[in-house]
N, C-alpha and C. Protein backbone atom coordinates (compact mmCIF):
# COMPACT_ATOMS: atom_id res chain seq x y z
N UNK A 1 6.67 -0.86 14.78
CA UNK A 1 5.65 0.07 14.33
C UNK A 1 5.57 0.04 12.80
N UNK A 2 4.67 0.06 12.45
CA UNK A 2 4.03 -0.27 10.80
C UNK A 2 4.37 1.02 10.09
N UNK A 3 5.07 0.98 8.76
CA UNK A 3 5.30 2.28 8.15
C UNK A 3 4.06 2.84 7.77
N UNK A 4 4.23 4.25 8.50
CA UNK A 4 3.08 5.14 8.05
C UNK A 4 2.86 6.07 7.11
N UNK A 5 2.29 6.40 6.27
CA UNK A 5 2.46 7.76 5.16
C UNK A 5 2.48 8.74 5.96
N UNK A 6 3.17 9.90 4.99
CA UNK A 6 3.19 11.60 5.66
C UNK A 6 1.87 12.13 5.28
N UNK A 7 1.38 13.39 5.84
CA UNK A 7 0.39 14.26 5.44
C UNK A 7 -0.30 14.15 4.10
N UNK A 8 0.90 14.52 3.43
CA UNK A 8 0.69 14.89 1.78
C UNK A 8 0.46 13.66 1.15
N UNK A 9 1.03 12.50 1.56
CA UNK A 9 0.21 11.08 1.05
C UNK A 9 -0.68 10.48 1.32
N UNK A 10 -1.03 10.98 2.49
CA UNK A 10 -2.29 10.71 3.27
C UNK A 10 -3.70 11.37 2.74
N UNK A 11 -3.47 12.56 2.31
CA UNK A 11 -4.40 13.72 1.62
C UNK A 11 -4.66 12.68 0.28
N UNK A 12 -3.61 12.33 -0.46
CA UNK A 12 -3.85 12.16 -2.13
C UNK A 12 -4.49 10.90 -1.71
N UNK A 13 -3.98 9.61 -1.14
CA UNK A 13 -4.45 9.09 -1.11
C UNK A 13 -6.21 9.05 -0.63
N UNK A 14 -6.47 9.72 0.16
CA UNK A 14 -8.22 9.70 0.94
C UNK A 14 -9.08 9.60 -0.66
N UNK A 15 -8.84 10.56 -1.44
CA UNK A 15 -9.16 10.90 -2.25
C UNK A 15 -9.85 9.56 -3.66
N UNK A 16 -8.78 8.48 -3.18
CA UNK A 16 -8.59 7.04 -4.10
C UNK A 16 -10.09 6.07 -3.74
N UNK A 17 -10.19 5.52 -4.72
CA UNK A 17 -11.63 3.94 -3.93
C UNK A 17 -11.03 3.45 -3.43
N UNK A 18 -11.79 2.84 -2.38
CA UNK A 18 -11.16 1.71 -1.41
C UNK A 18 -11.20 0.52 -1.96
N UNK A 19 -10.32 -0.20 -1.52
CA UNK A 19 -10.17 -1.51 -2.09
C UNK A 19 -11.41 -2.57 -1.53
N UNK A 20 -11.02 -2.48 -0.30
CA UNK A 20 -11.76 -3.81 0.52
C UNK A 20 -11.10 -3.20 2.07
N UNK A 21 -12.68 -3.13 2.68
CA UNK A 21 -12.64 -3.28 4.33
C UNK A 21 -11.46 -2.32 4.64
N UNK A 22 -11.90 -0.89 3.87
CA UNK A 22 -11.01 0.04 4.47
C UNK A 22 -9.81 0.53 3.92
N UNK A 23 -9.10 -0.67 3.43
CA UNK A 23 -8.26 -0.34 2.72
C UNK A 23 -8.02 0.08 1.90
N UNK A 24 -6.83 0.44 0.85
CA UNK A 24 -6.40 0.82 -0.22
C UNK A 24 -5.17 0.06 -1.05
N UNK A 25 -5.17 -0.23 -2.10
CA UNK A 25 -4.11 -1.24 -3.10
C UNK A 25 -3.66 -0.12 -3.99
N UNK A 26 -2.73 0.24 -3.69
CA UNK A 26 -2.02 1.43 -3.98
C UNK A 26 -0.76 0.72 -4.85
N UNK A 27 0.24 1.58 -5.95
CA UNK A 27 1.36 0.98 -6.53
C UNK A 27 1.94 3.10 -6.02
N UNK A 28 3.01 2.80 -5.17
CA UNK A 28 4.00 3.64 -5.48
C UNK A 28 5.42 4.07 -6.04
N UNK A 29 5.31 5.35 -6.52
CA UNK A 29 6.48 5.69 -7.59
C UNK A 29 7.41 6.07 -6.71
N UNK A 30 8.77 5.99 -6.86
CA UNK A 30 9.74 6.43 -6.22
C UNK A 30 10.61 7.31 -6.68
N UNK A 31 11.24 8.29 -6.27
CA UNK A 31 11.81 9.24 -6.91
C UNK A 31 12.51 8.54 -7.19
N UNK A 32 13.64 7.38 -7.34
CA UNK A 32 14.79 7.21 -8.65
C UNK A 32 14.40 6.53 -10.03
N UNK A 33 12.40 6.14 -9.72
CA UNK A 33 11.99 5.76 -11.01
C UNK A 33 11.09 4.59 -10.74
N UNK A 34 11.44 3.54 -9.73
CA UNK A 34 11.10 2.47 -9.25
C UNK A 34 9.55 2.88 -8.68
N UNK A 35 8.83 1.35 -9.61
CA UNK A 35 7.34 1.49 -9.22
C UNK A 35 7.16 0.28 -8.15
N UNK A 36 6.29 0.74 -7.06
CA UNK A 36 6.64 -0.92 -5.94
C UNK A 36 4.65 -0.90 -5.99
N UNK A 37 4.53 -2.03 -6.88
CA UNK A 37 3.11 -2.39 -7.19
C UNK A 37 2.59 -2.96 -5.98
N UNK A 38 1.05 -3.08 -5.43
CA UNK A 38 0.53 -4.48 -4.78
C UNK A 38 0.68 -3.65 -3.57
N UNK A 39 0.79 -2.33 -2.96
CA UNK A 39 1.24 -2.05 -1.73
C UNK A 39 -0.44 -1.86 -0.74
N UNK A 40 -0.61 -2.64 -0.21
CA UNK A 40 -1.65 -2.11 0.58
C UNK A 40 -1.80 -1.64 2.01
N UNK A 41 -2.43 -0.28 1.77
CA UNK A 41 -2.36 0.68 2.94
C UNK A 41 -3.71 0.24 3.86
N UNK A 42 -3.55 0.58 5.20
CA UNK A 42 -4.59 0.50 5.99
C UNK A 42 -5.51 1.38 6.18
N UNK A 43 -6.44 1.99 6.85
CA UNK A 43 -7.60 2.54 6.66
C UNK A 43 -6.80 3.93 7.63
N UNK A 44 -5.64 3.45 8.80
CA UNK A 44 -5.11 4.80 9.17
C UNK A 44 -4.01 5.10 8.55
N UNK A 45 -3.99 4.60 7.53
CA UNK A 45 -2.50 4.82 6.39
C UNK A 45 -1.20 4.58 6.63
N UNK A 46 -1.27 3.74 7.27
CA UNK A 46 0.06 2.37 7.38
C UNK A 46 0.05 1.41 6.03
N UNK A 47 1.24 1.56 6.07
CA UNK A 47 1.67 -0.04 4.68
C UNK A 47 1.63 -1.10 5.50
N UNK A 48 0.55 -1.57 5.16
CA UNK A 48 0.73 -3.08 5.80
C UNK A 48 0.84 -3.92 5.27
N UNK A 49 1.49 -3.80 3.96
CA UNK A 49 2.47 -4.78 3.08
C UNK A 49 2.54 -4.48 1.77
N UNK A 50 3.41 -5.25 0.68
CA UNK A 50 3.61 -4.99 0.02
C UNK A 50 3.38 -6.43 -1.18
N UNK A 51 2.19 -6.76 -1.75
CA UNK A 51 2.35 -8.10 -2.52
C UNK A 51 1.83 -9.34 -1.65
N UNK A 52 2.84 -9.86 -1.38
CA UNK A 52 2.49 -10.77 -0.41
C UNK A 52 3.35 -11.25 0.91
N UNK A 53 3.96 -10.24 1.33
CA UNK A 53 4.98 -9.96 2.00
C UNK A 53 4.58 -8.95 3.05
N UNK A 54 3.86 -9.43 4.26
CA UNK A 54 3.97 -8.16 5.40
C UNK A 54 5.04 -7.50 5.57
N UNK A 55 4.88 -6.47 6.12
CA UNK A 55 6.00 -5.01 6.37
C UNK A 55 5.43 -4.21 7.15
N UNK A 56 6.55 -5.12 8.84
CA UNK A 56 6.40 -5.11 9.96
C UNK A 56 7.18 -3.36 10.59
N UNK A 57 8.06 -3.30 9.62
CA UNK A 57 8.46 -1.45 9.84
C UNK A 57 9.21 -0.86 8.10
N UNK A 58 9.49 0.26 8.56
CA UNK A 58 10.19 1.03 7.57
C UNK A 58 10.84 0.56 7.06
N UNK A 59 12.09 -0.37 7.96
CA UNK A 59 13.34 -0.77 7.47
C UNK A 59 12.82 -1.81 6.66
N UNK A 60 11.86 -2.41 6.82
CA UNK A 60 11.47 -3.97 5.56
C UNK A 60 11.36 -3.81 4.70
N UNK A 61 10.74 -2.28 4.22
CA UNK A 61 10.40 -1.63 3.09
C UNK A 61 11.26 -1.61 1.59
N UNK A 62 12.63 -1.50 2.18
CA UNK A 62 13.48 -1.47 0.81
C UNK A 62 13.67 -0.02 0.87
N UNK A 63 12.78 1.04 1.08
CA UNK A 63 13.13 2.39 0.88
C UNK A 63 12.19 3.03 1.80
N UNK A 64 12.63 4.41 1.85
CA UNK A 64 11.90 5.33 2.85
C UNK A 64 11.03 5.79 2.57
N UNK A 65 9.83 5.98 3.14
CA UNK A 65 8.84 6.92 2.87
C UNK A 65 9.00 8.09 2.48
N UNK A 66 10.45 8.45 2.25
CA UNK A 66 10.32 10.14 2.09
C UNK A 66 11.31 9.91 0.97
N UNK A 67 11.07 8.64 0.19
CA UNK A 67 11.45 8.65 -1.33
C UNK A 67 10.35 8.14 -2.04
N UNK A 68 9.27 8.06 -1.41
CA UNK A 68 7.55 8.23 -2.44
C UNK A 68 7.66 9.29 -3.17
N UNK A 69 7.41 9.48 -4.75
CA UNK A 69 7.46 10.99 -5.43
C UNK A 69 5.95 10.86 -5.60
N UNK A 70 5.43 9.72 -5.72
CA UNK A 70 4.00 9.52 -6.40
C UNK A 70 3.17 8.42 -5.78
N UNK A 71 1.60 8.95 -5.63
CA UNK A 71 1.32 7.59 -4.90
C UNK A 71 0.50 6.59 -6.11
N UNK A 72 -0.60 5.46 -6.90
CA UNK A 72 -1.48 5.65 -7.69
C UNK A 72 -2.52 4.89 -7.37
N UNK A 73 -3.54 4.73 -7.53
CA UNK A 73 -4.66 3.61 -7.46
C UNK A 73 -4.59 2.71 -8.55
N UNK A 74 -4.47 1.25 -7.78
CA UNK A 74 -4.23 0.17 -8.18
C UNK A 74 -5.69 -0.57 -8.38
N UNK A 75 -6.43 -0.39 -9.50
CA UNK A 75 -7.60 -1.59 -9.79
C UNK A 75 -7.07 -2.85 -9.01
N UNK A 76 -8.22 -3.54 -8.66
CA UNK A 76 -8.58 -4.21 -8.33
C UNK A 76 -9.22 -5.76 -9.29
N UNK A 77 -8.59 -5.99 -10.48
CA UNK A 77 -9.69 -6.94 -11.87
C UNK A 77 -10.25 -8.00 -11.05
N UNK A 78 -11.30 -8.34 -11.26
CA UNK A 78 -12.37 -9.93 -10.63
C UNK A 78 -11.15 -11.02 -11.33
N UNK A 79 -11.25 -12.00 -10.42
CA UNK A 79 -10.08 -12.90 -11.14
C UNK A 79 -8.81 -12.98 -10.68
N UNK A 80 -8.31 -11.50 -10.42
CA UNK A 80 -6.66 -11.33 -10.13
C UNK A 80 -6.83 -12.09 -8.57
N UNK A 81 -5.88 -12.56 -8.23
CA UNK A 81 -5.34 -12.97 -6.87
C UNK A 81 -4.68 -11.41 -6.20
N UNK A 82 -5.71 -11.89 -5.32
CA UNK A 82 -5.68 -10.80 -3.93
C UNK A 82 -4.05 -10.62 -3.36
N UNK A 83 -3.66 -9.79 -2.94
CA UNK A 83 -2.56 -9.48 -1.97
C UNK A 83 -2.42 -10.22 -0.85
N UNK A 84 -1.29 -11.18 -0.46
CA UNK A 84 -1.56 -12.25 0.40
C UNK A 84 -1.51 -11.39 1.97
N UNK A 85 -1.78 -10.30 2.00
CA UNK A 85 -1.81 -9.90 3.57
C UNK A 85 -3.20 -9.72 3.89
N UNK A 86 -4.00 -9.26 2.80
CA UNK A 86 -5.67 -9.14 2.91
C UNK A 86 -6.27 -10.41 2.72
N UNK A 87 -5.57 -11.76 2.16
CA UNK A 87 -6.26 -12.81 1.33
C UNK A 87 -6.10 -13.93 3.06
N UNK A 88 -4.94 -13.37 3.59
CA UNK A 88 -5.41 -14.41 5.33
C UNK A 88 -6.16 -13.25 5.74
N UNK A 89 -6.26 -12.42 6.32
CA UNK A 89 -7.20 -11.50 6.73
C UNK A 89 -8.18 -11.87 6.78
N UNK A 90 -8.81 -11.94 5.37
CA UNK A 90 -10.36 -12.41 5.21
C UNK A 90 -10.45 -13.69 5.11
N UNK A 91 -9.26 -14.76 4.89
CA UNK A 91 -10.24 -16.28 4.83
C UNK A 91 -10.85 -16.72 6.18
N UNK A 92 -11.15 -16.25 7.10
CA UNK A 92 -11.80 -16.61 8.17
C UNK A 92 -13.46 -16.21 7.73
């Protein structure tokens, strides 16, 4: 099962632009300080990866969802290389 956000990340996040087809390219803060850039959430607010690295559950994550202190919206620049979990997604 795909890590999902809680309530309260779910709320801040709705709030963000979407990236592409639903999604969101989110960078979250972690309470010991650690920023984990490139994270993109799904449209029902699952991490469905992180960079270019799917993250198939919680445990792949590196840390728990309930050490998010902060969530942020991650621009998108024309040019940058896409997140390799959205970049097979769409080459069809």
């Amino acid at each position: 099962m795909k890590p999902k956000l809680n309530e309260d990340l779910t709320a801040r996040i709705s709030r963000m632009p979407e990236y592409e087809m639903g999604t969101h390219l989110v960078t979250l803060i972690l309470r010991d300080g650690r920023r984990i850039r490139n994270v993109v959430v799904s449209p029902c607010d699952e991490i469905w990866g992180i960079g270019f690295q799917e993250k198939p559950d919680e445990e792949s994550l590196g840390f728990r969802i309930e050490d998010i202190a902060e969530i942020e919206h991650q621009p998108w620049q024309r040019g940058q290389e896409r997140p390799g979990i959205l970049r097979r997604s769409t080459a069809a």
